[in-house]
C-alpha atoms as a PDB file:
ATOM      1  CA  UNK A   1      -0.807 -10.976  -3.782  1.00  0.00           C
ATOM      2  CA  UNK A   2      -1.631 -12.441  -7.736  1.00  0.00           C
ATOM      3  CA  UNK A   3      -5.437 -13.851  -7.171  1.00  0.00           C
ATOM      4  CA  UNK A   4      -8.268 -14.847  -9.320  1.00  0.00           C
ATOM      5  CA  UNK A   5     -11.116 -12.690  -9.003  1.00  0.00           C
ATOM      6  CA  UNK A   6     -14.173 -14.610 -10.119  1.00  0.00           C
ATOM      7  CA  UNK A   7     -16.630 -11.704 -11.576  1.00  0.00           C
ATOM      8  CA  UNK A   8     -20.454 -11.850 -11.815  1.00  0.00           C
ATOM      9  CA  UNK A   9     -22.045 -14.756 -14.305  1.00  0.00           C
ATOM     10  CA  UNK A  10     -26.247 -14.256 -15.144  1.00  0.00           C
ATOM     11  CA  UNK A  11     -26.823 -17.195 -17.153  1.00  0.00           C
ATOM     12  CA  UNK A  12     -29.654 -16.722 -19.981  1.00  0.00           C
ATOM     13  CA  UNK A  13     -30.180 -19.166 -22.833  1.00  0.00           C
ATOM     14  CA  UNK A  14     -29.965 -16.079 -25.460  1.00  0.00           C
ATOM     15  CA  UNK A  15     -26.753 -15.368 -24.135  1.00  0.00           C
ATOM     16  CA  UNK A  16     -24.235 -14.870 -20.771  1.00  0.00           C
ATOM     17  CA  UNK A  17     -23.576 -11.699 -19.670  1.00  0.00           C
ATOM     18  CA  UNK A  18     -20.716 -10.937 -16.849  1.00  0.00           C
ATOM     19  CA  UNK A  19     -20.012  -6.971 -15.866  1.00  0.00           C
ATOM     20  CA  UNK A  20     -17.295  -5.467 -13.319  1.00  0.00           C
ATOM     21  CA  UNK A  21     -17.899  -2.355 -11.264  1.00  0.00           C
ATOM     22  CA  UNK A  22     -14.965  -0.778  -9.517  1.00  0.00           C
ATOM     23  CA  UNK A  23     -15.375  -1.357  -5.493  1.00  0.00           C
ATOM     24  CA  UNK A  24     -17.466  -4.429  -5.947  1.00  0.00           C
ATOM     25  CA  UNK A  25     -14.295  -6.835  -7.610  1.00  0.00           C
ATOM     26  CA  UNK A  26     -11.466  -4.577  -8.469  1.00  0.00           C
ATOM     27  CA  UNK A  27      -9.295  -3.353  -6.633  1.00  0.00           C
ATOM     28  CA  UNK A  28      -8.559   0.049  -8.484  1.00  0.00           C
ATOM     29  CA  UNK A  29     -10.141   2.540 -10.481  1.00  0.00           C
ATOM     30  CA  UNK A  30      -9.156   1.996 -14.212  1.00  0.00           C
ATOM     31  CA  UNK A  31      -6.950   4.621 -15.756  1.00  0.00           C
ATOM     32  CA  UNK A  32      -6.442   2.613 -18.609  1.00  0.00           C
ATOM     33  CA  UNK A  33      -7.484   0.084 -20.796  1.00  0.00           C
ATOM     34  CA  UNK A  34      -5.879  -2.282 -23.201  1.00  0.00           C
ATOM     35  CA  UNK A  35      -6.072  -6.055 -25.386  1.00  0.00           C
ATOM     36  CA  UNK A  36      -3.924  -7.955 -26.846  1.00  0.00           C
ATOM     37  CA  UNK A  37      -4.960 -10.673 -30.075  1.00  0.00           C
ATOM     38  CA  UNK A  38      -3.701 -12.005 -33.232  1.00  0.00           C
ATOM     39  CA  UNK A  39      -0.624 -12.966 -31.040  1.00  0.00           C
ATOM     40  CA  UNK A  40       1.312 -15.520 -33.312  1.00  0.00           C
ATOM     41  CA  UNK A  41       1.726 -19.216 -31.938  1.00  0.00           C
ATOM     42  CA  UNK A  42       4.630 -19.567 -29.823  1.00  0.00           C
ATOM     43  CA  UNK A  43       4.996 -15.828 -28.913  1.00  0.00           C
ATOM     44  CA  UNK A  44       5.194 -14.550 -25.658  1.00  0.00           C
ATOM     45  CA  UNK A  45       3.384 -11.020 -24.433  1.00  0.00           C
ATOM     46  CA  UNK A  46       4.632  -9.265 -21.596  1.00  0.00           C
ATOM     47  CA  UNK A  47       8.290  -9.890 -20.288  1.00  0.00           C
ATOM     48  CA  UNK A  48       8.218  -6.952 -17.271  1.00  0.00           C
ATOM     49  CA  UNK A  49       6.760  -6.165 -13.793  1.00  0.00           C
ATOM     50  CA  UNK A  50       5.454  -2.149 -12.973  1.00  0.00           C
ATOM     51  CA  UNK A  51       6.898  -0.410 -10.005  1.00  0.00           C
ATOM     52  CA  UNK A  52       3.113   1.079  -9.010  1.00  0.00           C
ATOM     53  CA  UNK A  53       0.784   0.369 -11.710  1.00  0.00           C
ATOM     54  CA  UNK A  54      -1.858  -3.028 -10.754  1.00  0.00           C
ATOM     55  CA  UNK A  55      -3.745  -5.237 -13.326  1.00  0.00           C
ATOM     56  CA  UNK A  56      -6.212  -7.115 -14.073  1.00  0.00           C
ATOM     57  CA  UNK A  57      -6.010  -9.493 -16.908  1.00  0.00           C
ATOM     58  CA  UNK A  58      -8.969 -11.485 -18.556  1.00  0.00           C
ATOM     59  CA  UNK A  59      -9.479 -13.964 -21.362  1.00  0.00           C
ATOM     60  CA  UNK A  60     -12.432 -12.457 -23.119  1.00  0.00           C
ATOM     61  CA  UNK A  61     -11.946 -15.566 -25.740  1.00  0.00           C
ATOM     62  CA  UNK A  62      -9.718 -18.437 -26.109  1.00  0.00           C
ATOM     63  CA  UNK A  63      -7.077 -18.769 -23.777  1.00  0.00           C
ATOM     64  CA  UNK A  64      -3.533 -18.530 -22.386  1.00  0.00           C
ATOM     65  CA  UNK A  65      -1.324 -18.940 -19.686  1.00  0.00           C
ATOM     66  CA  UNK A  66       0.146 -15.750 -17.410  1.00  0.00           C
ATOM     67  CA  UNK A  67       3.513 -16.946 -15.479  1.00  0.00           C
ATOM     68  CA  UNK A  68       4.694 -15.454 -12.657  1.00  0.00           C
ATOM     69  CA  UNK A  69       8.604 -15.446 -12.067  1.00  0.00           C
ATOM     70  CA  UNK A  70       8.990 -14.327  -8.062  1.00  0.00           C
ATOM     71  CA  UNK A  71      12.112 -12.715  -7.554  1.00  0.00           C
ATOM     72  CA  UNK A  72      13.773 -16.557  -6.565  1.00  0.00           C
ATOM     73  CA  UNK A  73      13.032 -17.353  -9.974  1.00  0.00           C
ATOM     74  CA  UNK A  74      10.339 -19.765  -8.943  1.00  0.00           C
ATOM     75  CA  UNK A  75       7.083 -19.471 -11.245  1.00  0.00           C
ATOM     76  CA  UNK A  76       3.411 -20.107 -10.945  1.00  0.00           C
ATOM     77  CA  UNK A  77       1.389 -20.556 -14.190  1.00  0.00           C
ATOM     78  CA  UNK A  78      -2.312 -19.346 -14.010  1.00  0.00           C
ATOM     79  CA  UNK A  79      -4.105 -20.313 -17.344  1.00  0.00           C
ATOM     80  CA  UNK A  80      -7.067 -17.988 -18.031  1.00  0.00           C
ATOM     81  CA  UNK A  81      -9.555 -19.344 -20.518  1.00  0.00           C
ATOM     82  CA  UNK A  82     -12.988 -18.548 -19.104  1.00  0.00           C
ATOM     83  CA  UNK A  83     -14.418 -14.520 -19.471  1.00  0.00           C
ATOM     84  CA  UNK A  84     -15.881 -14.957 -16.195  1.00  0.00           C
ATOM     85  CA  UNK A  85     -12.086 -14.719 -14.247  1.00  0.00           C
ATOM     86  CA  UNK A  86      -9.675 -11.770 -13.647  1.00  0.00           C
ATOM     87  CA  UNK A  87      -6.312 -12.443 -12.843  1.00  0.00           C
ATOM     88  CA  UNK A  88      -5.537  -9.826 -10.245  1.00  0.00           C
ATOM     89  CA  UNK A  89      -1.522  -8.964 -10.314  1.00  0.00           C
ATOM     90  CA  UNK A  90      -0.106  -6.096  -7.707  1.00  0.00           C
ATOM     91  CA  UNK A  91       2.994  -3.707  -8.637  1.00  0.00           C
ATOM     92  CA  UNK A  92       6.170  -5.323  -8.500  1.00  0.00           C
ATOM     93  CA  UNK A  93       5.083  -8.451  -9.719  1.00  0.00           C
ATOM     94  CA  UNK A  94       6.869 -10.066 -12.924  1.00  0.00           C
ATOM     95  CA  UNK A  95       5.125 -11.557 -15.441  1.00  0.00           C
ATOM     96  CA  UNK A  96       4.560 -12.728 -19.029  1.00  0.00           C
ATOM     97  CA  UNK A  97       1.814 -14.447 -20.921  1.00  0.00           C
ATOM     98  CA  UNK A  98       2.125 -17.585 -23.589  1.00  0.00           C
ATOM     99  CA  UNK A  99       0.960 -20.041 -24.571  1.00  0.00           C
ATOM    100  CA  UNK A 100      -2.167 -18.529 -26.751  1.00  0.00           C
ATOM    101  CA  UNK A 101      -4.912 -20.238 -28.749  1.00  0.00           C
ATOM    102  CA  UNK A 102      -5.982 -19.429 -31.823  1.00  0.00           C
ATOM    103  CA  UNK A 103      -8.403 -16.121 -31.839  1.00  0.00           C
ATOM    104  CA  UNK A 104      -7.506 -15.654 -28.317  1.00  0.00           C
ATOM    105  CA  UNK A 105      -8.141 -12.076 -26.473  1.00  0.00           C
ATOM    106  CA  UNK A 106      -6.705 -10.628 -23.752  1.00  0.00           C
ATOM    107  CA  UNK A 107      -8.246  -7.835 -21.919  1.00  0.00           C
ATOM    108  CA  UNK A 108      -6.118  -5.382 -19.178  1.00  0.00           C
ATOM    109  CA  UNK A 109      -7.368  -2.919 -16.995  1.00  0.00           C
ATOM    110  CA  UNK A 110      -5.039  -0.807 -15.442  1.00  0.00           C
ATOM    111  CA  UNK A 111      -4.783   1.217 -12.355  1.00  0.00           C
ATOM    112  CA  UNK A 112      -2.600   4.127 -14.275  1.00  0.00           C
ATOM    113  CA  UNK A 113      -2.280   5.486 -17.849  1.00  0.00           C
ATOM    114  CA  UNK A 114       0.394   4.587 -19.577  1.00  0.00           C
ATOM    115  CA  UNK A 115       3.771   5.513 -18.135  1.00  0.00           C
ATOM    116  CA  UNK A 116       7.270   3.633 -19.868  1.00  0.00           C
ATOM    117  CA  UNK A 117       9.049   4.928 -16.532  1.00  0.00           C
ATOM    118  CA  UNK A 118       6.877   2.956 -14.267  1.00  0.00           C
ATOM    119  CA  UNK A 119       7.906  -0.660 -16.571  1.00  0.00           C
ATOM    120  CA  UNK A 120      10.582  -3.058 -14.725  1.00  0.00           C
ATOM    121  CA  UNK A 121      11.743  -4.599 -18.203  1.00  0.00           C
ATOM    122  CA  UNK A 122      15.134  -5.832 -16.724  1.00  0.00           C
ATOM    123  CA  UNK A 123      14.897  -9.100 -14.615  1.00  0.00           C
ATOM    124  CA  UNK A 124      17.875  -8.408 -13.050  1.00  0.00           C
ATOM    125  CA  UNK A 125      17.136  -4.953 -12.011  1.00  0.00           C
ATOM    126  CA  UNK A 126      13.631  -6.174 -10.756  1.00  0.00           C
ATOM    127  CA  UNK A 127      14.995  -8.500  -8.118  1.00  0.00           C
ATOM    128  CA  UNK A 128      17.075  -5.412  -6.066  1.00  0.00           C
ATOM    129  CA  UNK A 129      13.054  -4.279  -5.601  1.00  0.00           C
ATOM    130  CA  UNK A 130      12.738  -6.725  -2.885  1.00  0.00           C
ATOM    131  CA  UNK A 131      16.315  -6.291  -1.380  1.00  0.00           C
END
């Protein structure tokens, strides 16, 4: 199930610091690491689901929005602008992020290296998953 995972937050007035440690608040070891910026206004990111690969997805700065599309076609729009949330999103789960601010960063952390058999890039082809 797509959740927010709220990490640590120490507040200090030099500064905020907020870690993650696998087995405390994620889910998965990471195999793999990843960011996305510069993203042009009005450009999406993303546009496929994984067969067995899980996410995490946080907005390090700025912000943006990460849609859902469940195989109905109905969507749920999380909008991450605060370095202190995850965005947790299982295999088999389609999604795409828009929406971007200016100098806005996206971190991933992934639970394999990267594999281009494991993407779902077809929208069609994704819904038979849940046949």
């Amino acid at each position: 199930m797509v959740k927010i995972i709220e990490f640590p937050k120490i507040l200090d007035p030099r500064g905020n610091l907020t870690f993650l440690q696998y087995q405390d608040q994620l889910p998965f070891k990471i195999k793999r690491t990843f960011w996305t910026y510069d993203v042009p206004g009005g450009e999406h990111r993303g546009g496929h689901a994984y067969h067995q690969q899980e996410e995490v997805i946080i907005a390090l700065s700025g912000s943006f929005d990460v849609v859902i599309t469940n195989p109905d076609g109905s969507t749920k729009t999380y909008q991450l602008n605060r370095s202190y949330y995850g965005l947790y999103i299982p295999a088999l789960t389609w999604r795409h992020m828009e929406n971007f601010s200016t100098n806005s960063l996206s971190l991933h952390l992934s639970s394999m290296k990267f594999d281009e058999q494991d993407y779902e890039r077809n929208f069609e082809e994704f819904k038979t998953q849940f046949v």
